[in-house]
N, C-alpha and C. Protein backbone atom coordinates (compact mmCIF):
# COMPACT_ATOMS: atom_id res chain seq x y z
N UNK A 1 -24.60 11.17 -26.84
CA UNK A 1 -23.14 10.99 -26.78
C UNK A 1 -22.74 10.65 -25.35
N UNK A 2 -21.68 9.94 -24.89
CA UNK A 2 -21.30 9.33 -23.92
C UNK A 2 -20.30 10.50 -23.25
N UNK A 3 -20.83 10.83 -21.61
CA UNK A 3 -20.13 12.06 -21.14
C UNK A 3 -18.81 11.20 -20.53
N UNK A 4 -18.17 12.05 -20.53
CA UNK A 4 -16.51 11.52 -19.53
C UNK A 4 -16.89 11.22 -18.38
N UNK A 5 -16.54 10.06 -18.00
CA UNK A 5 -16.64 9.61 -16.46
C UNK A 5 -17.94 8.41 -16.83
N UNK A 6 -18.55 8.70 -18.25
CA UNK A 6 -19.79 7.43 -17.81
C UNK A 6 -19.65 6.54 -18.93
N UNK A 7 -20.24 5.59 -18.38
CA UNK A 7 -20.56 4.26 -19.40
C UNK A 7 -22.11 4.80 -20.71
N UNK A 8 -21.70 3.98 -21.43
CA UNK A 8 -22.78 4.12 -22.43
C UNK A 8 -24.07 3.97 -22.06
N UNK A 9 -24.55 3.44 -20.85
CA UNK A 9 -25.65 3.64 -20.33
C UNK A 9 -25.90 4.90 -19.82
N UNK A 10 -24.72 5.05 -19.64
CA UNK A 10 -25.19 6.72 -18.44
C UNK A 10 -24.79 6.53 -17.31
N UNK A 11 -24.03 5.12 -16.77
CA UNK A 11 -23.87 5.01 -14.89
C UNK A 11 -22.61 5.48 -15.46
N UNK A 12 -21.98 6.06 -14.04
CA UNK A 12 -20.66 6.46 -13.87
C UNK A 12 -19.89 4.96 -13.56
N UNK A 13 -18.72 5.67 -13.92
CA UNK A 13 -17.63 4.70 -13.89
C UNK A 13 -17.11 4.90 -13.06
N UNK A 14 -17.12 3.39 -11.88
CA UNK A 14 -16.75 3.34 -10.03
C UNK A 14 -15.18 3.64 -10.48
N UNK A 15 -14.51 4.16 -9.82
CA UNK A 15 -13.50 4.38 -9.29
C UNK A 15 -12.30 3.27 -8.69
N UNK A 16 -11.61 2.93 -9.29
CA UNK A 16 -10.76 1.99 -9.32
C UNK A 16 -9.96 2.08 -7.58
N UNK A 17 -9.28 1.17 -6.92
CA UNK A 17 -9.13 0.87 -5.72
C UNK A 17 -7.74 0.73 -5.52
N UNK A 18 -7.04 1.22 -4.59
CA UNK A 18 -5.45 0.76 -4.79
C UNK A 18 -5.21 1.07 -3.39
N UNK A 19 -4.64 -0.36 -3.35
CA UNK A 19 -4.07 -0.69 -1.26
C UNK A 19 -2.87 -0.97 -0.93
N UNK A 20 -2.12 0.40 -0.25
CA UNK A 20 -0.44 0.32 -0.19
C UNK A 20 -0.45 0.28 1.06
N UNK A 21 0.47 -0.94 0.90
CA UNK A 21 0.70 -1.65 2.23
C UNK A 21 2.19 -0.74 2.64
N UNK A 22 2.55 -0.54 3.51
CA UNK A 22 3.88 -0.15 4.01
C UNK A 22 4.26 -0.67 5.60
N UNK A 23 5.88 -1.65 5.27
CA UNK A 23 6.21 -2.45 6.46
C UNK A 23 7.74 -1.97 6.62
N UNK A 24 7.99 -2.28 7.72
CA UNK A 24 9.81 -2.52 8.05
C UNK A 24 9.91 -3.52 8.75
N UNK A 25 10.32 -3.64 9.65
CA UNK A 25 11.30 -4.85 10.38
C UNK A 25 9.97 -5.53 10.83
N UNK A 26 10.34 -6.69 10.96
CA UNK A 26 9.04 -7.96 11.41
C UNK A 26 7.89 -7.48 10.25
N UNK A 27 7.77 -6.66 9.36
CA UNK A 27 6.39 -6.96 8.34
C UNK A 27 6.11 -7.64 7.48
N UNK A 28 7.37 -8.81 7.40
CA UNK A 28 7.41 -9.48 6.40
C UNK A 28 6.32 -11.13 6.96
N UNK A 29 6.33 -11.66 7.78
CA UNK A 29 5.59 -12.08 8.22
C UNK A 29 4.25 -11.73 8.33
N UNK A 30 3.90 -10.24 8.84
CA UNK A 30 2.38 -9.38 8.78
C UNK A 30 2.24 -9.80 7.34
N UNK A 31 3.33 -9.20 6.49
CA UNK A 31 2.44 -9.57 4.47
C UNK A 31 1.90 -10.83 4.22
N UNK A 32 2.50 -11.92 5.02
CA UNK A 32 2.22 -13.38 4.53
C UNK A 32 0.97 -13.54 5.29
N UNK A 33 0.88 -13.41 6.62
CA UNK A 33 -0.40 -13.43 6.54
C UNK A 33 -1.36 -12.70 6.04
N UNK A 34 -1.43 -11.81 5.43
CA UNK A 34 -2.13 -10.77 4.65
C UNK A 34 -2.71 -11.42 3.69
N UNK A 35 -1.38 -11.97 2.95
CA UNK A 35 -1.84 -12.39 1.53
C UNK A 35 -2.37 -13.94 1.47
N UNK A 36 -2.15 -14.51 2.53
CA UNK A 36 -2.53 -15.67 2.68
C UNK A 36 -3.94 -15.55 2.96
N UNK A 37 -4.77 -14.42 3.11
CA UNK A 37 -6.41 -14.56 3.34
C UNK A 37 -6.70 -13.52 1.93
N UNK A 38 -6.41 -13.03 1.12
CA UNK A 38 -6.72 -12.24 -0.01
C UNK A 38 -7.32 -12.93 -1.13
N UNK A 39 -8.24 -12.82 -1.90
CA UNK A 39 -8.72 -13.22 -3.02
C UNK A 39 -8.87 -12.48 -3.85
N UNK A 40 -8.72 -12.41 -5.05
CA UNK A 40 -9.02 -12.04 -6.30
C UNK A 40 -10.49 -10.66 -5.90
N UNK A 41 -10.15 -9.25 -5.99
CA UNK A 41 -11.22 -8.82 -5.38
C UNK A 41 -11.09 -7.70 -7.03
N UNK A 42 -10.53 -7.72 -7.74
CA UNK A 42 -10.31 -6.08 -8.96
C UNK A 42 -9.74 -5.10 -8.13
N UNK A 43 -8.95 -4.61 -7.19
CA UNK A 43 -8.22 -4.30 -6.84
C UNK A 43 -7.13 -4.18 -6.95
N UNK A 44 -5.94 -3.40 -6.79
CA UNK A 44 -4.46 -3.55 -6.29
C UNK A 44 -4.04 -2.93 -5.12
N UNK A 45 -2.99 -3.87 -5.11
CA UNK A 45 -1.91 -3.81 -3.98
C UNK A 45 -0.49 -3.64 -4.33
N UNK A 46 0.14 -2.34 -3.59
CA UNK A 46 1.31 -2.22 -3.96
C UNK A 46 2.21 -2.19 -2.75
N UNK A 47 3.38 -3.04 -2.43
CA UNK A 47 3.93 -2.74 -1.17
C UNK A 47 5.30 -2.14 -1.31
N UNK A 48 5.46 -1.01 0.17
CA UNK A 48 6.44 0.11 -0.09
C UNK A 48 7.24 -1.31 1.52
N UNK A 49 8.55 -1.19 1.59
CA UNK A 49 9.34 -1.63 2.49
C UNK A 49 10.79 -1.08 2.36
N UNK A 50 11.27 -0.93 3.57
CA UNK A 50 12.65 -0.28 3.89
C UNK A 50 13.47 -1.93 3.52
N UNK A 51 14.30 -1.71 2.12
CA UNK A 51 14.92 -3.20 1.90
C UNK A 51 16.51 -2.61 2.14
N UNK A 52 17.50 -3.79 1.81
CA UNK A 52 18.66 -3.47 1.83
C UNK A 52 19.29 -2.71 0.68
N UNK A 53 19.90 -1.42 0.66
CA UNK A 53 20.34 -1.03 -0.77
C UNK A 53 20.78 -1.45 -1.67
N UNK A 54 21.57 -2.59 -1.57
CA UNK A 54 22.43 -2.93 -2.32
C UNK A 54 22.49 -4.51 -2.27
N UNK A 55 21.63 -5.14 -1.47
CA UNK A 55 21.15 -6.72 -1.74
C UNK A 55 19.73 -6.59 -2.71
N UNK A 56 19.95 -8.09 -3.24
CA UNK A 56 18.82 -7.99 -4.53
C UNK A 56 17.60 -8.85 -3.39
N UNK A 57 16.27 -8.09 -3.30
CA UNK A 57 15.57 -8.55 -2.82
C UNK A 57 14.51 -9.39 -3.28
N UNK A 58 14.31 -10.41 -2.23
CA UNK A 58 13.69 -12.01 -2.87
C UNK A 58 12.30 -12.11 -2.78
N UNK A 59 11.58 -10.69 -2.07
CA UNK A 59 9.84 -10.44 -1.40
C UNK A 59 9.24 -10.78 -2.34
N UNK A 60 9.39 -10.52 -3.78
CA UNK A 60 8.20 -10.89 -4.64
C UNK A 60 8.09 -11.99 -4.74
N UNK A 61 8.82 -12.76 -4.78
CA UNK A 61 9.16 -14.39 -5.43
C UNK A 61 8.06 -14.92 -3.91
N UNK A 62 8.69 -14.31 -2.13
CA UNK A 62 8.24 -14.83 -1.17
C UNK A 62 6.80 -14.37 -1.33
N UNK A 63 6.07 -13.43 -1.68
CA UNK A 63 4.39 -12.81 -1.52
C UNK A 63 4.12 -13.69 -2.32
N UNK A 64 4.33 -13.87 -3.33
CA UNK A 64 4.22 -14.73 -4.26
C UNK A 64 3.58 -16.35 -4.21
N UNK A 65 4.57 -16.41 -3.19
CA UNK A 65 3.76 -18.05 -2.40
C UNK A 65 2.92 -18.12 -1.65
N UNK A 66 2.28 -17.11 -1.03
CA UNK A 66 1.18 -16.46 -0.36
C UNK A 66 -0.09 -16.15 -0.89
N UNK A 67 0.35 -15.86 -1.78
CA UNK A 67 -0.86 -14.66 -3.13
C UNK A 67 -1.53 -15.48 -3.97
N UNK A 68 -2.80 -15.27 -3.98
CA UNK A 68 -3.43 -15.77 -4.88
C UNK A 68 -3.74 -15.30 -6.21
N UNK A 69 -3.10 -13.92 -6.02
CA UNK A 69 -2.94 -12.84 -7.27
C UNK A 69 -1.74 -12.49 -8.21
N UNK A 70 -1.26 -12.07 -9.11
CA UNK A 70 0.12 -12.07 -9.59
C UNK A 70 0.88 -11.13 -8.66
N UNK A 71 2.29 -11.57 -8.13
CA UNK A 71 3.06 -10.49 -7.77
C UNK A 71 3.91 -10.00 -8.60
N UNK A 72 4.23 -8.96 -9.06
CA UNK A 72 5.49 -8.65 -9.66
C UNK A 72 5.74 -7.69 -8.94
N UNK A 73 7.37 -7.52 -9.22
CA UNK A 73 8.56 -6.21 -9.44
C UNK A 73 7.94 -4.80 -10.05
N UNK A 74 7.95 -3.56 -9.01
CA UNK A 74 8.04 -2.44 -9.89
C UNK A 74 8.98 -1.96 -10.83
N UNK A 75 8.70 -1.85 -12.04
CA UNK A 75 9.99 -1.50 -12.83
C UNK A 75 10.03 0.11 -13.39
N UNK A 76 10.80 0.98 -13.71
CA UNK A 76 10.74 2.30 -13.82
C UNK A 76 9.07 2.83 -14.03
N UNK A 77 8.96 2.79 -14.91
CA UNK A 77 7.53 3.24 -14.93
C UNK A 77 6.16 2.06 -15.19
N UNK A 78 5.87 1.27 -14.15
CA UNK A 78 4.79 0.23 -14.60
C UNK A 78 3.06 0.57 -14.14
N UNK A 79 2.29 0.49 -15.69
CA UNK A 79 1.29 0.39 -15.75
C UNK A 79 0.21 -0.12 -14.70
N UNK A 80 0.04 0.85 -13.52
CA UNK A 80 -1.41 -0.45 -12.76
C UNK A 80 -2.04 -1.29 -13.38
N UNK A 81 -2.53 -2.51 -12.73
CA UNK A 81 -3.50 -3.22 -13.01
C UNK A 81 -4.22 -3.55 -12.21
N UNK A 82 -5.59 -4.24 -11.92
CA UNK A 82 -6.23 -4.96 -10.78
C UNK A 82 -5.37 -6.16 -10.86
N UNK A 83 -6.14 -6.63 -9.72
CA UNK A 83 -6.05 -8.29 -9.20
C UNK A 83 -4.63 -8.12 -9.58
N UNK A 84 -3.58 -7.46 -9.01
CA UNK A 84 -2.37 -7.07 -8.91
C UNK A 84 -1.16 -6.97 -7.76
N UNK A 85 -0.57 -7.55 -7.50
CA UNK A 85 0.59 -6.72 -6.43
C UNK A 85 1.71 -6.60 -7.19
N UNK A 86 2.09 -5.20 -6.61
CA UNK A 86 3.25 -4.51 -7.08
C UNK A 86 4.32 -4.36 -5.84
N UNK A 87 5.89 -4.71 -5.67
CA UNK A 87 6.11 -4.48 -4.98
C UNK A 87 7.57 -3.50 -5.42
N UNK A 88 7.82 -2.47 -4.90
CA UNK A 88 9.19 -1.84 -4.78
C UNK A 88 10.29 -2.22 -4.71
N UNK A 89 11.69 -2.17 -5.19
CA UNK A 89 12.17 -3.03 -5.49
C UNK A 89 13.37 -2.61 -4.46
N UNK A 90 14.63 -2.70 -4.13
CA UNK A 90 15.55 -2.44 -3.33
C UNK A 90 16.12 -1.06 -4.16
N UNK A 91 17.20 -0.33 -3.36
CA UNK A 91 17.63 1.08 -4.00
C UNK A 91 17.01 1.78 -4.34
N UNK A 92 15.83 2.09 -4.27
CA UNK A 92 14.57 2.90 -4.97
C UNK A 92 13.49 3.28 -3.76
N UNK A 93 13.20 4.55 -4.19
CA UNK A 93 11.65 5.11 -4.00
C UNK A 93 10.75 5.57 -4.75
N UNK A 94 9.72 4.97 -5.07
CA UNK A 94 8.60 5.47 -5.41
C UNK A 94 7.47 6.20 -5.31
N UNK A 95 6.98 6.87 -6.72
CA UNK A 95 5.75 7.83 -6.26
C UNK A 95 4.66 7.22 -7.61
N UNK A 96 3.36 7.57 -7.80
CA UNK A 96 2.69 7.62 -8.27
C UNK A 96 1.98 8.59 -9.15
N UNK A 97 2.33 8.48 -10.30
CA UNK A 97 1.44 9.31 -11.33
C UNK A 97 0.25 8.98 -11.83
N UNK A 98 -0.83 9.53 -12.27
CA UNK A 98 -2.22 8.85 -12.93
C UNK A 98 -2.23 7.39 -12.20
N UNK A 99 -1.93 6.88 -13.64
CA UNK A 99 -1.73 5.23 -13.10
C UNK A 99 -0.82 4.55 -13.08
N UNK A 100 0.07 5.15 -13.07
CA UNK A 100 1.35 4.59 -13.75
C UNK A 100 2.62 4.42 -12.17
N UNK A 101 3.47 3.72 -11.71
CA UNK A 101 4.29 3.63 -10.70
C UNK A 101 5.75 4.20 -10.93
N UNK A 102 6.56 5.21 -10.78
CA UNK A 102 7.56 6.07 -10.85
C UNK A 102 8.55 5.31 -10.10
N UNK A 103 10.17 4.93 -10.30
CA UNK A 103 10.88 4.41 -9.52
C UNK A 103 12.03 5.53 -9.83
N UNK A 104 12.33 5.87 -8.34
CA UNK A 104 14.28 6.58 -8.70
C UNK A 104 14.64 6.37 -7.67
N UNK A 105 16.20 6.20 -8.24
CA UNK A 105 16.81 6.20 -6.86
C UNK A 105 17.01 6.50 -5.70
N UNK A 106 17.25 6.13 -4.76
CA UNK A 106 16.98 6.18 -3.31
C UNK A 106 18.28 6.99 -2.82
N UNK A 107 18.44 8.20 -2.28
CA UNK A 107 19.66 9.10 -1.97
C UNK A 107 20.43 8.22 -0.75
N UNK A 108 21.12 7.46 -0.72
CA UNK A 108 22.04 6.70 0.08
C UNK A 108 22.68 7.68 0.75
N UNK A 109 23.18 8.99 0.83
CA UNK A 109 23.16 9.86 1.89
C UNK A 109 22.14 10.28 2.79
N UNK A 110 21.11 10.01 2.53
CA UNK A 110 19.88 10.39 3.56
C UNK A 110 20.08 8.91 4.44
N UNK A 111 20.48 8.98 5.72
CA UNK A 111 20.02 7.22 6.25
C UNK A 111 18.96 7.51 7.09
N UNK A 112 18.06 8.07 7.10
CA UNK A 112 16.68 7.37 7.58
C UNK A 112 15.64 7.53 6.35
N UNK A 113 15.24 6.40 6.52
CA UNK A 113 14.76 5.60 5.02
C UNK A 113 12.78 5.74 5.49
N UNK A 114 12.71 7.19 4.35
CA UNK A 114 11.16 7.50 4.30
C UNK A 114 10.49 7.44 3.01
N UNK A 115 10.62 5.80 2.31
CA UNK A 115 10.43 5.47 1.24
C UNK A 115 8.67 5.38 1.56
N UNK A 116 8.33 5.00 2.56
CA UNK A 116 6.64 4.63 2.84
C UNK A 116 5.87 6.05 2.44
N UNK A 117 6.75 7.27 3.28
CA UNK A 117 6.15 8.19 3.96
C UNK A 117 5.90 8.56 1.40
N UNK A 118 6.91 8.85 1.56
CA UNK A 118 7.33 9.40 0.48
C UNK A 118 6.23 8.94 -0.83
N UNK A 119 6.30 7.49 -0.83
CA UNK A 119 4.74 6.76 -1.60
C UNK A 119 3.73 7.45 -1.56
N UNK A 120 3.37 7.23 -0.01
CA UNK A 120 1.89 7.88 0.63
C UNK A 120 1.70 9.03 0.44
N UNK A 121 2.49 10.22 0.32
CA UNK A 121 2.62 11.38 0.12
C UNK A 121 1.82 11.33 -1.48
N UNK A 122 2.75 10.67 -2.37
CA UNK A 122 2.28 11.05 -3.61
C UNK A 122 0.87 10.27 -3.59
N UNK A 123 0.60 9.56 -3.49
CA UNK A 123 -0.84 8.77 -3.44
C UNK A 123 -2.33 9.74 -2.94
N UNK A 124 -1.69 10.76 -1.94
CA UNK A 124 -2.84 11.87 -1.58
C UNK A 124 -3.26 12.57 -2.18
N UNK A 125 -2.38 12.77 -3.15
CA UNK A 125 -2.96 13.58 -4.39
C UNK A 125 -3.30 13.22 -5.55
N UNK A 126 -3.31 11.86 -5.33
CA UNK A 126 -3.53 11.23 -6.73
C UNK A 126 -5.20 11.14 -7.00
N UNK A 127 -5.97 11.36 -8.07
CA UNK A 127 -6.82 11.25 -8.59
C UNK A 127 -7.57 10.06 -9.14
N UNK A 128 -6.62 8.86 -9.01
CA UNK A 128 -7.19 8.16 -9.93
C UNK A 128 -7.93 6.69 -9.64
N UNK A 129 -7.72 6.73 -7.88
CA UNK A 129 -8.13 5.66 -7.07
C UNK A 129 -8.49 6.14 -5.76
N UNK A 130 -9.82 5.05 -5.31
CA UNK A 130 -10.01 5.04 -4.21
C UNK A 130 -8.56 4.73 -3.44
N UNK A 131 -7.98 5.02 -2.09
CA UNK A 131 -7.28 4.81 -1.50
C UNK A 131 -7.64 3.69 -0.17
N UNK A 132 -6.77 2.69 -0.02
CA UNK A 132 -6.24 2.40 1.19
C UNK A 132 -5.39 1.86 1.97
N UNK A 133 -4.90 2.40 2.61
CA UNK A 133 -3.32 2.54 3.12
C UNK A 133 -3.54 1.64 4.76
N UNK A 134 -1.83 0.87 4.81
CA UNK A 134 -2.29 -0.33 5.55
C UNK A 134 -0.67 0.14 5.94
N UNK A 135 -0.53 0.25 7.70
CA UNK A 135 0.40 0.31 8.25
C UNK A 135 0.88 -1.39 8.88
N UNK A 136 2.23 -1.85 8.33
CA UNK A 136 2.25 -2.98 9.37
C UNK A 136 3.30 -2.87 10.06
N UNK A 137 4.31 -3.87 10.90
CA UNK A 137 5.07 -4.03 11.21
C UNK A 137 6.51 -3.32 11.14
N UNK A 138 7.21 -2.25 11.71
CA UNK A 138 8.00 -1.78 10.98
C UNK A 138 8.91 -0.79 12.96
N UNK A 139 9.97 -0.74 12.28
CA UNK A 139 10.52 0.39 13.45
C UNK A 139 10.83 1.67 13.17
N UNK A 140 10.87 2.34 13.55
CA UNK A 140 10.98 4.00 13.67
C UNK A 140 9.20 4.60 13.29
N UNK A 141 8.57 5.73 12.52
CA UNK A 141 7.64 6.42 12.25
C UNK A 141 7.67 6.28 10.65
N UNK A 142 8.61 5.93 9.93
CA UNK A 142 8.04 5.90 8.51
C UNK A 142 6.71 5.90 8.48
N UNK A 143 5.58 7.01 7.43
CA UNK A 143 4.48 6.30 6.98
C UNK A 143 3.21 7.13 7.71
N UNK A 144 3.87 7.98 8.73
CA UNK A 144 2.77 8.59 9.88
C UNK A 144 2.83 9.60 9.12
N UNK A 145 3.39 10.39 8.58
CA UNK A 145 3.37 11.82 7.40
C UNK A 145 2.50 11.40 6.52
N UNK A 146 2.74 10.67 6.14
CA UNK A 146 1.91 9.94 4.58
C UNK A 146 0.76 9.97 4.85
N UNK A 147 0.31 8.72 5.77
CA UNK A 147 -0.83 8.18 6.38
C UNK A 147 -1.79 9.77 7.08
N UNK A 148 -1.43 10.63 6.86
CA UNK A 148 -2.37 11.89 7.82
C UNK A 148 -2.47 12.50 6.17
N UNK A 149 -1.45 12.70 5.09
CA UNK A 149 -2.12 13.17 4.06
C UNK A 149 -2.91 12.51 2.88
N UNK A 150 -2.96 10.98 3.06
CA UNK A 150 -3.96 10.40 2.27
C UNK A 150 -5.15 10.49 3.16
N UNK A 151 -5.09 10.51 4.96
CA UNK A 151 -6.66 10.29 5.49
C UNK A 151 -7.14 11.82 5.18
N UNK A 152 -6.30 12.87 5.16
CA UNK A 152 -7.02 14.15 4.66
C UNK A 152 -7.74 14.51 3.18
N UNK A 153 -7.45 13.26 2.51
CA UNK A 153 -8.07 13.69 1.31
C UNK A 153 -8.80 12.50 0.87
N UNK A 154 -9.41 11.85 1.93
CA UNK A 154 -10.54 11.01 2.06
C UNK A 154 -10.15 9.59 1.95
N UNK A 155 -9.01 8.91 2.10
CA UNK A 155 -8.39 7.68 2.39
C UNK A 155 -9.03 6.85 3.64
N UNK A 156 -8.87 5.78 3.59
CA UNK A 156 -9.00 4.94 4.50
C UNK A 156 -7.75 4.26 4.89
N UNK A 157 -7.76 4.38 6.11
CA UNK A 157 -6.62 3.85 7.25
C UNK A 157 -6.24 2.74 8.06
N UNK A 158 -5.58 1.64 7.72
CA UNK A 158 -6.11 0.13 8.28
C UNK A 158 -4.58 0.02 8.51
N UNK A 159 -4.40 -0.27 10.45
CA UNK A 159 -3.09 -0.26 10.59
C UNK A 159 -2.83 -1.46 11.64
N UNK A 160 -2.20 -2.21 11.41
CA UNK A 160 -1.60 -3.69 12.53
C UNK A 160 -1.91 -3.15 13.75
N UNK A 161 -2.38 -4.37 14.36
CA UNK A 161 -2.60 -4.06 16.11
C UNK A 161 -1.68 -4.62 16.88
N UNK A 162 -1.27 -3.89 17.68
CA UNK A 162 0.10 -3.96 18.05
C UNK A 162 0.96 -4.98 18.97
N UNK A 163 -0.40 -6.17 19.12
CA UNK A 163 -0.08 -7.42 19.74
C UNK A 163 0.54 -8.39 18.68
N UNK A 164 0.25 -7.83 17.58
CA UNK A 164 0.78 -8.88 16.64
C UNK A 164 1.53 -8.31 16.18
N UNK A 165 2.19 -6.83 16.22
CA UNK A 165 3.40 -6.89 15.32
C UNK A 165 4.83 -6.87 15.94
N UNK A 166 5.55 -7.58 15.56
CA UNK A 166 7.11 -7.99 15.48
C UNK A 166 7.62 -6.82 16.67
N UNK A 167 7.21 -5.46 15.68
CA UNK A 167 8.14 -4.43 15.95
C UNK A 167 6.77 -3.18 15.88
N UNK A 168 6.45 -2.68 16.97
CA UNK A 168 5.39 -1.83 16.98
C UNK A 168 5.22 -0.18 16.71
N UNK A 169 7.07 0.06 16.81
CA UNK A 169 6.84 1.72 16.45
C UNK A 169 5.87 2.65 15.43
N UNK A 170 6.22 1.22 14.32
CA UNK A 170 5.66 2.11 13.00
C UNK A 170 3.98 2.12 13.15
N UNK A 171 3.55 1.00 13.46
CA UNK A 171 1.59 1.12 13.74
C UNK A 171 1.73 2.06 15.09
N UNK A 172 2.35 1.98 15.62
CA UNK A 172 2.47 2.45 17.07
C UNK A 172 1.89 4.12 16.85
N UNK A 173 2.91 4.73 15.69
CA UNK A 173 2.95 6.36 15.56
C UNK A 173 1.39 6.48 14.37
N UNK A 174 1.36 5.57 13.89
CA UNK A 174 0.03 6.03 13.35
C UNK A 174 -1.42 6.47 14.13
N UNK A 175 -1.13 4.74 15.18
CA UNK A 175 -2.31 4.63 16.21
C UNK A 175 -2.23 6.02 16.90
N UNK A 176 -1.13 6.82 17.76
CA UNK A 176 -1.13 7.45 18.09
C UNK A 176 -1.57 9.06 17.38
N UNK A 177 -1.13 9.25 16.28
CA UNK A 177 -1.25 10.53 15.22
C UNK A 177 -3.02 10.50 15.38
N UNK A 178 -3.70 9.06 15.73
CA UNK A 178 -5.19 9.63 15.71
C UNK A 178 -6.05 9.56 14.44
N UNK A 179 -5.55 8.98 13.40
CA UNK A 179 -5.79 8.65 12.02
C UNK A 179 -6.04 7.03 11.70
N UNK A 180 -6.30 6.21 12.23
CA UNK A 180 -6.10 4.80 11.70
C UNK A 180 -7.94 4.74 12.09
N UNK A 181 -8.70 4.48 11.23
CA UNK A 181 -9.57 4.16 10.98
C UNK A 181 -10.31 2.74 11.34
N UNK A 182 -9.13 1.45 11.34
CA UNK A 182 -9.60 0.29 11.43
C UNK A 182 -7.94 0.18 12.91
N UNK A 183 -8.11 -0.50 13.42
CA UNK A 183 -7.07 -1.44 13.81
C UNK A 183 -6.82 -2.69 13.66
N UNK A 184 -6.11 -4.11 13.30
CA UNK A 184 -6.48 -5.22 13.02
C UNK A 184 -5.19 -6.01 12.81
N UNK A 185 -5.44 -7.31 13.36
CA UNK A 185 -4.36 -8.10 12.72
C UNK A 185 -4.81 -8.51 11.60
N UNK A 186 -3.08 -8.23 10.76
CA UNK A 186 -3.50 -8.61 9.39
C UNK A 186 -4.24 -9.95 8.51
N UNK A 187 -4.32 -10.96 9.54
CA UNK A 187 -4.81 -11.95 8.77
C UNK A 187 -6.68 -11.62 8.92
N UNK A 188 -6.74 -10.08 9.58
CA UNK A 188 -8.15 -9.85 9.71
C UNK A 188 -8.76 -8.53 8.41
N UNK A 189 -7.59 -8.34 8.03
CA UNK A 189 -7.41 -6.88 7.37
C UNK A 189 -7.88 -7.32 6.01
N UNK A 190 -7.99 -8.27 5.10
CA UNK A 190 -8.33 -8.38 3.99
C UNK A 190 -9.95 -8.30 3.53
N UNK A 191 -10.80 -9.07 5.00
CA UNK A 191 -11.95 -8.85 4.97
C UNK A 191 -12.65 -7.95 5.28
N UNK A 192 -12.28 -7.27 5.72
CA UNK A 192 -12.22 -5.74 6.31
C UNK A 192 -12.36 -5.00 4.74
N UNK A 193 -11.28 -4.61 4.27
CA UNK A 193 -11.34 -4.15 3.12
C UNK A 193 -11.92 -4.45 1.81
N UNK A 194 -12.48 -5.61 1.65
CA UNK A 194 -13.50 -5.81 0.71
C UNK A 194 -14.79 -5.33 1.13
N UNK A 195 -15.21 -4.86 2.54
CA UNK A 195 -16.26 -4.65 3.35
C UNK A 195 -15.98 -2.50 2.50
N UNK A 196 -14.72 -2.06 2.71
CA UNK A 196 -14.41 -0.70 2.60
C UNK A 196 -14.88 -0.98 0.91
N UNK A 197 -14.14 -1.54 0.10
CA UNK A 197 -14.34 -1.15 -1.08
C UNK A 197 -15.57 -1.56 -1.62
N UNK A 198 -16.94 -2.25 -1.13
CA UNK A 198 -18.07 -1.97 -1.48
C UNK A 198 -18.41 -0.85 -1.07
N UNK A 199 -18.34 -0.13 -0.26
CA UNK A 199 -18.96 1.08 0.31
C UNK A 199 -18.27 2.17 -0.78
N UNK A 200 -17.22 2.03 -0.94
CA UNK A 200 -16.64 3.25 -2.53
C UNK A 200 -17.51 3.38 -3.43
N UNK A 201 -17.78 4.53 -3.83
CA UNK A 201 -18.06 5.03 -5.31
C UNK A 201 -17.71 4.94 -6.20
C-alpha cells in the first residue's frame, strides 16, 4: 500500500516551491527585470506590494509583459499552482493557508502598510512549500519581521543589492537584520534560484 508523502514506487514526494517576492517604491522596475530572465521552472511566484487603496491596480496586466508564465490576480481564496504568478491585489492583505491564498481587507486606519511583513509571517509556518522570499526595492522596513521568521524555519533569503535599487531602505533593513542569504540584482536572482530549488527536498 502506498504510504502518505510517497509515490507508488516508494520515492517521496519533493516538496513543492513558492517564491514571494515583496517590493515598494522603485520595485516595480526590480519585478520586470526579474521576470524578464524567469522560465517556466514548476514553481510559483507570488508578489506582495504596498499599492494604492483605492486605485485599481494595472501590475498584473504590466508582469505580464515580462513573464513567460501566467500572471494573474489574487482573488479571495485562490488555489496555488506552479509555473504561476500570483499577485495581490490593491485594498487587501494576504496570508496563506495549506495551498490556498487568503485576501481581506486592508485596515485603512493603520497607515504604515505591513502587507509584505504580514504575507511572510504567514508563509513561516506554512507546511506546504519549500520557501523563498525575495526582498526588492521598497522604502521604510516592511518585510524585515517576515523575512527573520521564514529564515528561522528554514527559508531561503534572496534580497536586491542595493546599487540597483530605486529606493534601498527595504533590502537595506534586511541586509542589515543579518538574514539575506544571497544578495543580487534581480536580473541575477532567477538563476540563482533554480540553482536553490535543485538543492530542495
Amino acid at each position: 500500500m502506498e504510504k502518505p508523502g510517497q509515490k507508488a514506487l516508494g520515492k517521496p514526494v519533493k516538496k513543492k516551491t513558492l517564491i514571494a517576492l515583496g517590493a515598494s517604491a522603485g520595485g516595480t522596475p526590480a519585478l520586470y527585470d526579474f521576470f524578464d530572465h524567469t522560465l517556466p521552472d514548476a514553481v510559483t511566484y507570488v508578489i506582495t506590494t504596498h499599492l494604492y487603496a483605492h486605485q485599481k491596480s494595472v501590475l498584473t496586466s504590466m508582469i505580464q509583459k515580462h513573464a513567460a508564465i501566467e500572471v494573474c490576480e489574487v482573488e479571495e481564496e485562490t488555489e496555488i499552482q506552479p509555473d504561476k504568478v500570483y499577485v495581490m491585489p490593491e485594498n487587501k492583505v494576504m496570508t496563506i493557508r495549506d495551498e490556498k491564498l487568503i485576501l481581506k481587507p486592508r485596515d485603512l486606519d493603520i497607515k504604515v502598510n505591513r502587507a509584505i511583513d504580514i504575507f511572510f509571517a504567514s508563509l513561516a509556518d506554512n507546511r506546504s512549500f519549500n520557501i523563498i522570499a525575495v526582498i526588492l526595492s521598497g522604502l521604510g522596513k516592511d518585510g524585515t519581521k517576515g523575512i527573520k521568521a521564514i529564515s528561522e524555519n528554514g527559508g531561503v533569503i534572496v534580497v536586491q543589492d542595493l546599487s540597483s535599487a530605486k529606493e534601498d531602505s527595504m533590502p537595506e533593513g534586511v541586509i542589515d537584520s543579518g538574514y539575506a542569504d544571497f544578495i543580487l540584482n534581480p536580473k541575477k536572482m532567477p538563476r540563482e534560484i533554480i540553482r536553490i530549488v535543485k538543492k530542495f527536498k
